[in-house]
PDB file of N, CA and C in Angstrom:
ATOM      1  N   UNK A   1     -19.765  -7.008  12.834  1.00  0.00           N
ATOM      2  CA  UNK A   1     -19.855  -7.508  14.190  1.00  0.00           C
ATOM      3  C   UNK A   1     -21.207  -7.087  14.759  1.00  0.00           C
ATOM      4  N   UNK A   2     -21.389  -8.532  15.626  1.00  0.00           N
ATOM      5  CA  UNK A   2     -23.004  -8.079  15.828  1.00  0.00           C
ATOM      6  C   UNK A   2     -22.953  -6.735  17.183  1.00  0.00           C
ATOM      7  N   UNK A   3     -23.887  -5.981  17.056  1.00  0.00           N
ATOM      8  CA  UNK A   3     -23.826  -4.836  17.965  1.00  0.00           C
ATOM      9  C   UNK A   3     -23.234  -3.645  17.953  1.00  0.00           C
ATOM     10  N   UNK A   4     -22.277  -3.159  16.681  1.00  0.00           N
ATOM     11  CA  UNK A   4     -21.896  -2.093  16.008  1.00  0.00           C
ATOM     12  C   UNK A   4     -22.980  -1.786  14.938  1.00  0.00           C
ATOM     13  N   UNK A   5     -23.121  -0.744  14.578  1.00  0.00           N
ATOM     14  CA  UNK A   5     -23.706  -0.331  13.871  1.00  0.00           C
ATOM     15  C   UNK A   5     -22.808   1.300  13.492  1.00  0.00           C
ATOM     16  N   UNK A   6     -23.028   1.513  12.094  1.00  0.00           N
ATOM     17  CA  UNK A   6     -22.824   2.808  11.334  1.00  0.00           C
ATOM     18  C   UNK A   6     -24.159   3.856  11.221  1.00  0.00           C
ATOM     19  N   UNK A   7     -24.060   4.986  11.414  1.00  0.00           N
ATOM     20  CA  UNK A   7     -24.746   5.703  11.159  1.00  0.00           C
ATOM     21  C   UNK A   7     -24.494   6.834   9.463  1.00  0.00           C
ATOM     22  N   UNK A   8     -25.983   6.750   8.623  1.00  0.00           N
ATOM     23  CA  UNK A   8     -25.042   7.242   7.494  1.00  0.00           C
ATOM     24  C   UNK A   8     -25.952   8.610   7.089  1.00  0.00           C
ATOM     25  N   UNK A   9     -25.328   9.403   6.374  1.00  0.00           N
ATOM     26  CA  UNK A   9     -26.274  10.826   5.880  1.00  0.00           C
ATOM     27  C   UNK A   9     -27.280  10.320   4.336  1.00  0.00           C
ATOM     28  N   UNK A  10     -27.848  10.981   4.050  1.00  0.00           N
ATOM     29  CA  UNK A  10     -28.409  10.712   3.068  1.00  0.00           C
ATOM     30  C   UNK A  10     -27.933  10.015   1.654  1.00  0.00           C
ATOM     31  N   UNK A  11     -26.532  10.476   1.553  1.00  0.00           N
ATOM     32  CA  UNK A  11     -25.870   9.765   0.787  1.00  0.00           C
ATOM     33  C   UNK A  11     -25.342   8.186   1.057  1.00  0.00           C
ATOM     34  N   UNK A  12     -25.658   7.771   2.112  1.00  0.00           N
ATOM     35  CA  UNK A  12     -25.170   6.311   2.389  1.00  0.00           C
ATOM     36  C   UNK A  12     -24.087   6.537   2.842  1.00  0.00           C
ATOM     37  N   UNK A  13     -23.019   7.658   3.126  1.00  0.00           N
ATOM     38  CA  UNK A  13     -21.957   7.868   3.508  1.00  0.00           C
ATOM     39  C   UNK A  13     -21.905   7.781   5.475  1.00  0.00           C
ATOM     40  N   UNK A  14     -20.767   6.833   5.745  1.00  0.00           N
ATOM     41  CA  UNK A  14     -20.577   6.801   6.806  1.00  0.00           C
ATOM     42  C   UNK A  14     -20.202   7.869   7.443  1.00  0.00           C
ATOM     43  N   UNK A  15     -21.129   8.331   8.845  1.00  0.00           N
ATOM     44  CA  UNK A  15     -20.803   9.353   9.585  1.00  0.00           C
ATOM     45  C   UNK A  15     -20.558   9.382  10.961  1.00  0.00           C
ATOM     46  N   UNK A  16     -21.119   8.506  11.688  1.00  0.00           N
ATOM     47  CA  UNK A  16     -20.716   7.847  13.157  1.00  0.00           C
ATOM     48  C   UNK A  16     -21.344   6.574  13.278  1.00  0.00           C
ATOM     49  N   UNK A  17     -20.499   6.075  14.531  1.00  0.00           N
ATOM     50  CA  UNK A  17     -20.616   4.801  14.624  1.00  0.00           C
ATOM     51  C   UNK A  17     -21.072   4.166  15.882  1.00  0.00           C
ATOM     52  N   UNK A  18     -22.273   3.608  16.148  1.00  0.00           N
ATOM     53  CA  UNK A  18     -22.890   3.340  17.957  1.00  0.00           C
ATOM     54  C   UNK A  18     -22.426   1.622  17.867  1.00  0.00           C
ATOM     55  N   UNK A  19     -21.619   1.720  18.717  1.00  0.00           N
ATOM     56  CA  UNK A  19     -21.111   0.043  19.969  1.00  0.00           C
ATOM     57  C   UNK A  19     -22.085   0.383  20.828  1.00  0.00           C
ATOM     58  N   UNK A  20     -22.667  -0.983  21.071  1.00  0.00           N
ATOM     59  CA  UNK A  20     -23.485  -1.032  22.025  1.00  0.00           C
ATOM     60  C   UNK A  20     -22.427  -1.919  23.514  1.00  0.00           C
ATOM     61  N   UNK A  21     -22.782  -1.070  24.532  1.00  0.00           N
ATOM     62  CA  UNK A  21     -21.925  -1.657  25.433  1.00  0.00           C
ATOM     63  C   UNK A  21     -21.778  -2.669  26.225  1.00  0.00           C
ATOM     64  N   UNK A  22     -22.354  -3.476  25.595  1.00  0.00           N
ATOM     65  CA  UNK A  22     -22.597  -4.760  26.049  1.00  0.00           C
ATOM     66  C   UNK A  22     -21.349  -5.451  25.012  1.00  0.00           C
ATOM     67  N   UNK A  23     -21.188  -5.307  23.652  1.00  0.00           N
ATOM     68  CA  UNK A  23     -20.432  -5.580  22.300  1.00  0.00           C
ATOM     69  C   UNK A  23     -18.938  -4.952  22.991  1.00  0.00           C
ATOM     70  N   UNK A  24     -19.002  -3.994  23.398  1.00  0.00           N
ATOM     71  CA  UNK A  24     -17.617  -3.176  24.470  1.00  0.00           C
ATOM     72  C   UNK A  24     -17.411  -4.249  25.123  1.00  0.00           C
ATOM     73  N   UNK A  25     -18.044  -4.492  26.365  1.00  0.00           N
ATOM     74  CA  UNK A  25     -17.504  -5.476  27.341  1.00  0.00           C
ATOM     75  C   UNK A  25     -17.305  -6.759  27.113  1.00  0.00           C
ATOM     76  N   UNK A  26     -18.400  -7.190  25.741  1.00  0.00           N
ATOM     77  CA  UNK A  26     -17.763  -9.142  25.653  1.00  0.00           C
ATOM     78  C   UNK A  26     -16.804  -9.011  24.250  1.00  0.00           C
ATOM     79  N   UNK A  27     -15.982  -7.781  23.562  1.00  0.00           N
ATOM     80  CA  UNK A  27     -15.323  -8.341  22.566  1.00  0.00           C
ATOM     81  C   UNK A  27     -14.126  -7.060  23.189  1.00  0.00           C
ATOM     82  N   UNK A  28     -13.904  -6.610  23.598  1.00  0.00           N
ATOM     83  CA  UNK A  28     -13.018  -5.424  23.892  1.00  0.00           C
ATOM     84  C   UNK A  28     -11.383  -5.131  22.989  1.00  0.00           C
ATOM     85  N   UNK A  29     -11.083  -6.258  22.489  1.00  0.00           N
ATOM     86  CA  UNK A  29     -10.126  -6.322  21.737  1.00  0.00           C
ATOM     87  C   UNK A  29     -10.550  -6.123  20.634  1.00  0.00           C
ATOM     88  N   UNK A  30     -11.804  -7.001  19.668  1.00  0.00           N
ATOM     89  CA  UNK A  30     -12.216  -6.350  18.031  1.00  0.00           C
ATOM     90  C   UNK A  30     -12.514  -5.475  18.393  1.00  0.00           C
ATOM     91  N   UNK A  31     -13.432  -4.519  19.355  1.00  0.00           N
ATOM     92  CA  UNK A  31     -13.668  -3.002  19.443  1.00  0.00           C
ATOM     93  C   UNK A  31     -12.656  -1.923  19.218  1.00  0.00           C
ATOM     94  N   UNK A  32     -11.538  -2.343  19.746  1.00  0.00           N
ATOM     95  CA  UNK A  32     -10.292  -1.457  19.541  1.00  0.00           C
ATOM     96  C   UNK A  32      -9.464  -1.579  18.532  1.00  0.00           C
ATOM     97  N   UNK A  33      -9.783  -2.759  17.748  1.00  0.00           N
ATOM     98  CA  UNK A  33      -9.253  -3.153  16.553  1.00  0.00           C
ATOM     99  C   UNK A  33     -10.196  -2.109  15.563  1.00  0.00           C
ATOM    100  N   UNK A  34     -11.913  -2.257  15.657  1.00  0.00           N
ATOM    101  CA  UNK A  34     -12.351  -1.150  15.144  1.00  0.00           C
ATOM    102  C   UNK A  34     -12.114   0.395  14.789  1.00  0.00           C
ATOM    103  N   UNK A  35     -11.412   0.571  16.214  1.00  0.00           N
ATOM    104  CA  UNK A  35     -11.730   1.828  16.553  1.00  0.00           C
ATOM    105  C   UNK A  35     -10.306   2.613  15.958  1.00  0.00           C
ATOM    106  N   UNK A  36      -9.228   1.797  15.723  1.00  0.00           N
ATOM    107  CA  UNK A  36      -7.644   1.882  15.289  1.00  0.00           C
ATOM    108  C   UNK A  36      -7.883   1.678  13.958  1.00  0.00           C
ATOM    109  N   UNK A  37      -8.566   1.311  13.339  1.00  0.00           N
ATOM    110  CA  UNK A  37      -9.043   1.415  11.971  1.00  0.00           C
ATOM    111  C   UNK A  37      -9.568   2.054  11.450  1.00  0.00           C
ATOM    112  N   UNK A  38     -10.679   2.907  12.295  1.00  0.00           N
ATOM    113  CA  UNK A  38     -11.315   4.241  11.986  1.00  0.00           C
ATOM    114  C   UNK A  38     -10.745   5.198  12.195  1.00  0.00           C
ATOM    115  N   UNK A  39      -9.839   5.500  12.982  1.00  0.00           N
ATOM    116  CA  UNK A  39      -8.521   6.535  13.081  1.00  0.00           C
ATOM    117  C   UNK A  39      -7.461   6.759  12.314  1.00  0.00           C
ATOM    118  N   UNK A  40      -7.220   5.485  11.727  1.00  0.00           N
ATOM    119  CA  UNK A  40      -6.055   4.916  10.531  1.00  0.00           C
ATOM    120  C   UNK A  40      -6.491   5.708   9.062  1.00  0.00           C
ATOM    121  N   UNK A  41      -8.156   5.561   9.592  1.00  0.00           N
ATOM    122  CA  UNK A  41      -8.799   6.012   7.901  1.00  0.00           C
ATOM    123  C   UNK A  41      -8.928   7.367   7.659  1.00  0.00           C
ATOM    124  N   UNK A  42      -8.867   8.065   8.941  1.00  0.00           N
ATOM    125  CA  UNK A  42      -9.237   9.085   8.790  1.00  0.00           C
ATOM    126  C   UNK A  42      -7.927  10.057   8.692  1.00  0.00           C
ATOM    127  N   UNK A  43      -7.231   9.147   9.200  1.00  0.00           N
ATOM    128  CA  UNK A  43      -5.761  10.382   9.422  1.00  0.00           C
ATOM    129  C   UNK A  43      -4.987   9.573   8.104  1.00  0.00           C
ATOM    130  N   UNK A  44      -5.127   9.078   7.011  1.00  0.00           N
ATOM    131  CA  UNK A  44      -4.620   8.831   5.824  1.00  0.00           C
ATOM    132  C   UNK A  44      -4.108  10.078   5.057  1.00  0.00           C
ATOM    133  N   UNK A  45      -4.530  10.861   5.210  1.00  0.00           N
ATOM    134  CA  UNK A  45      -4.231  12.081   3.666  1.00  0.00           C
ATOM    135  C   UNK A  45      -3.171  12.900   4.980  1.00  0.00           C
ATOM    136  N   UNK A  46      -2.745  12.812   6.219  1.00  0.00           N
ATOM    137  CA  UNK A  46      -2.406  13.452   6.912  1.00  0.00           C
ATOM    138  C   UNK A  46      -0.646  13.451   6.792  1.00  0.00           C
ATOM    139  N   UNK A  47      -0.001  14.384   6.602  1.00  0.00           N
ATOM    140  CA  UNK A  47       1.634  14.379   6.056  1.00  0.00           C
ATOM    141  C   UNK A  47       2.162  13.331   6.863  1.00  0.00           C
ATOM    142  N   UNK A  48       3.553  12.507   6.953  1.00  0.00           N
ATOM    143  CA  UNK A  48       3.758  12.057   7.274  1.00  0.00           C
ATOM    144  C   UNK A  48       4.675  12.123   8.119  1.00  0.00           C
ATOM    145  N   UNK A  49       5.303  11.716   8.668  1.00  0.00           N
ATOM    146  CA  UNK A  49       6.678  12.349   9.550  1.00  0.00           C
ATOM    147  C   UNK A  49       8.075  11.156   9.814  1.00  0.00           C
ATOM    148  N   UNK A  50       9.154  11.185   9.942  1.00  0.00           N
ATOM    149  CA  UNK A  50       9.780  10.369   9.746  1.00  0.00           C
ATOM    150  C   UNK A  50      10.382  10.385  11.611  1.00  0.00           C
ATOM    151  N   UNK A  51      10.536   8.914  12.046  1.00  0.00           N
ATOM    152  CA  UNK A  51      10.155   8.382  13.315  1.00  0.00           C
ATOM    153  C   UNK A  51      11.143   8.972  14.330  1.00  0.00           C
ATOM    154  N   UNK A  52      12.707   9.497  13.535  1.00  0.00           N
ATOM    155  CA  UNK A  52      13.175  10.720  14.622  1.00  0.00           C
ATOM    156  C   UNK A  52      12.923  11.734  14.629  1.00  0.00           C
ATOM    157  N   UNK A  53      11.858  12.110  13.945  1.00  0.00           N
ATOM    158  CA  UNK A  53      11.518  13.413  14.212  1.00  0.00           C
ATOM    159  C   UNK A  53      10.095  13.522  15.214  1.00  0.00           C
ATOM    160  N   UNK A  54       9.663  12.147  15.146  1.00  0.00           N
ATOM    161  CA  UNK A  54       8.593  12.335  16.375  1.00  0.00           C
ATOM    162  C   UNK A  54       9.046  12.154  17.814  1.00  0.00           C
ATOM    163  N   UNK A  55      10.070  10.826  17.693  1.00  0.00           N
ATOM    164  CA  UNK A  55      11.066  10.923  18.684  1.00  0.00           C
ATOM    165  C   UNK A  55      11.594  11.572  19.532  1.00  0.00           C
ATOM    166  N   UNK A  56      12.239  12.793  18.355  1.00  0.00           N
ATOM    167  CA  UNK A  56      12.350  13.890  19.153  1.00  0.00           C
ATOM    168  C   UNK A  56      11.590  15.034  19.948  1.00  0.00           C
ATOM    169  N   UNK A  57      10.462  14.905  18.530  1.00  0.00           N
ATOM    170  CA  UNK A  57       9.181  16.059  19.670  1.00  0.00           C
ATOM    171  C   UNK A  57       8.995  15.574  20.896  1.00  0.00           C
ATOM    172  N   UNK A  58       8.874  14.205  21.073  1.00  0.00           N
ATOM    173  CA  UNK A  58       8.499  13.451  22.028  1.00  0.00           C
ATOM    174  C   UNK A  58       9.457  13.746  23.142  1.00  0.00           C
ATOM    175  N   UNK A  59      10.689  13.365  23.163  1.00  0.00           N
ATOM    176  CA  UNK A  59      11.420  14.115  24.306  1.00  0.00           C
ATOM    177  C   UNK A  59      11.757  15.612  24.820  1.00  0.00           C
ATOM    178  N   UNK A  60      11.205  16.210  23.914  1.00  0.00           N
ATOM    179  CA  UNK A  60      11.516  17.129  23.513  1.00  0.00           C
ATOM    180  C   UNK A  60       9.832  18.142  24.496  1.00  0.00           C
ATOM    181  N   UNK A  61       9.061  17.508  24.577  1.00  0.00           N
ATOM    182  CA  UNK A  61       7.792  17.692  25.104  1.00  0.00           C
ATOM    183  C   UNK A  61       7.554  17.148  26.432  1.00  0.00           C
ATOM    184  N   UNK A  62       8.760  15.956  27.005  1.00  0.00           N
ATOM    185  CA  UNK A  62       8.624  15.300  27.978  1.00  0.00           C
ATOM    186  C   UNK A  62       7.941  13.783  28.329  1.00  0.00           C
ATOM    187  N   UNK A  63       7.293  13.838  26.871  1.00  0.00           N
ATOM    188  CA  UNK A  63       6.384  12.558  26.827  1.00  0.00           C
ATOM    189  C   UNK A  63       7.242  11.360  26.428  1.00  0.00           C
ATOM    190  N   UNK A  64       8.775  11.181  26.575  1.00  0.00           N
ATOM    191  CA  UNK A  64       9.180  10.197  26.307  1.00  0.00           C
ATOM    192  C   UNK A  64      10.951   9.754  27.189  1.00  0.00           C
TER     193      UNK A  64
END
């Protein structure tokens, strides 16, 4: 997408990522589609939890 860009280390490896905010304000939905994808990728190796047990933290914390 035009107006994202990756920033990478010497290895070509992706390390952050600049939206220009102009690309924010005229696509705001692919941006967050981006941005839920880069979160998705990163929290992959992360244990998993089964959905009454977040459920419950969740009421359980007040947040639900």
């Amino acid at each position: 997408m035009k107006g994202v860009n990756f920033i990478t280390d010497d290895k070509n490896r992706k390390k952050a990522i600049v939206i220009e905010l102009k690309t924010i304000e005229q696509h705001p939905e692919e941006v967050d589609d981006i941005l839920d994808a880069i979160v998705a990728s990163a929290r992959k190796e992360e244990p998993k939890r089964a959905w009454a047990d977040v459920k419950k933290s969740l009421k359980t914390n007040g947040k639900l």
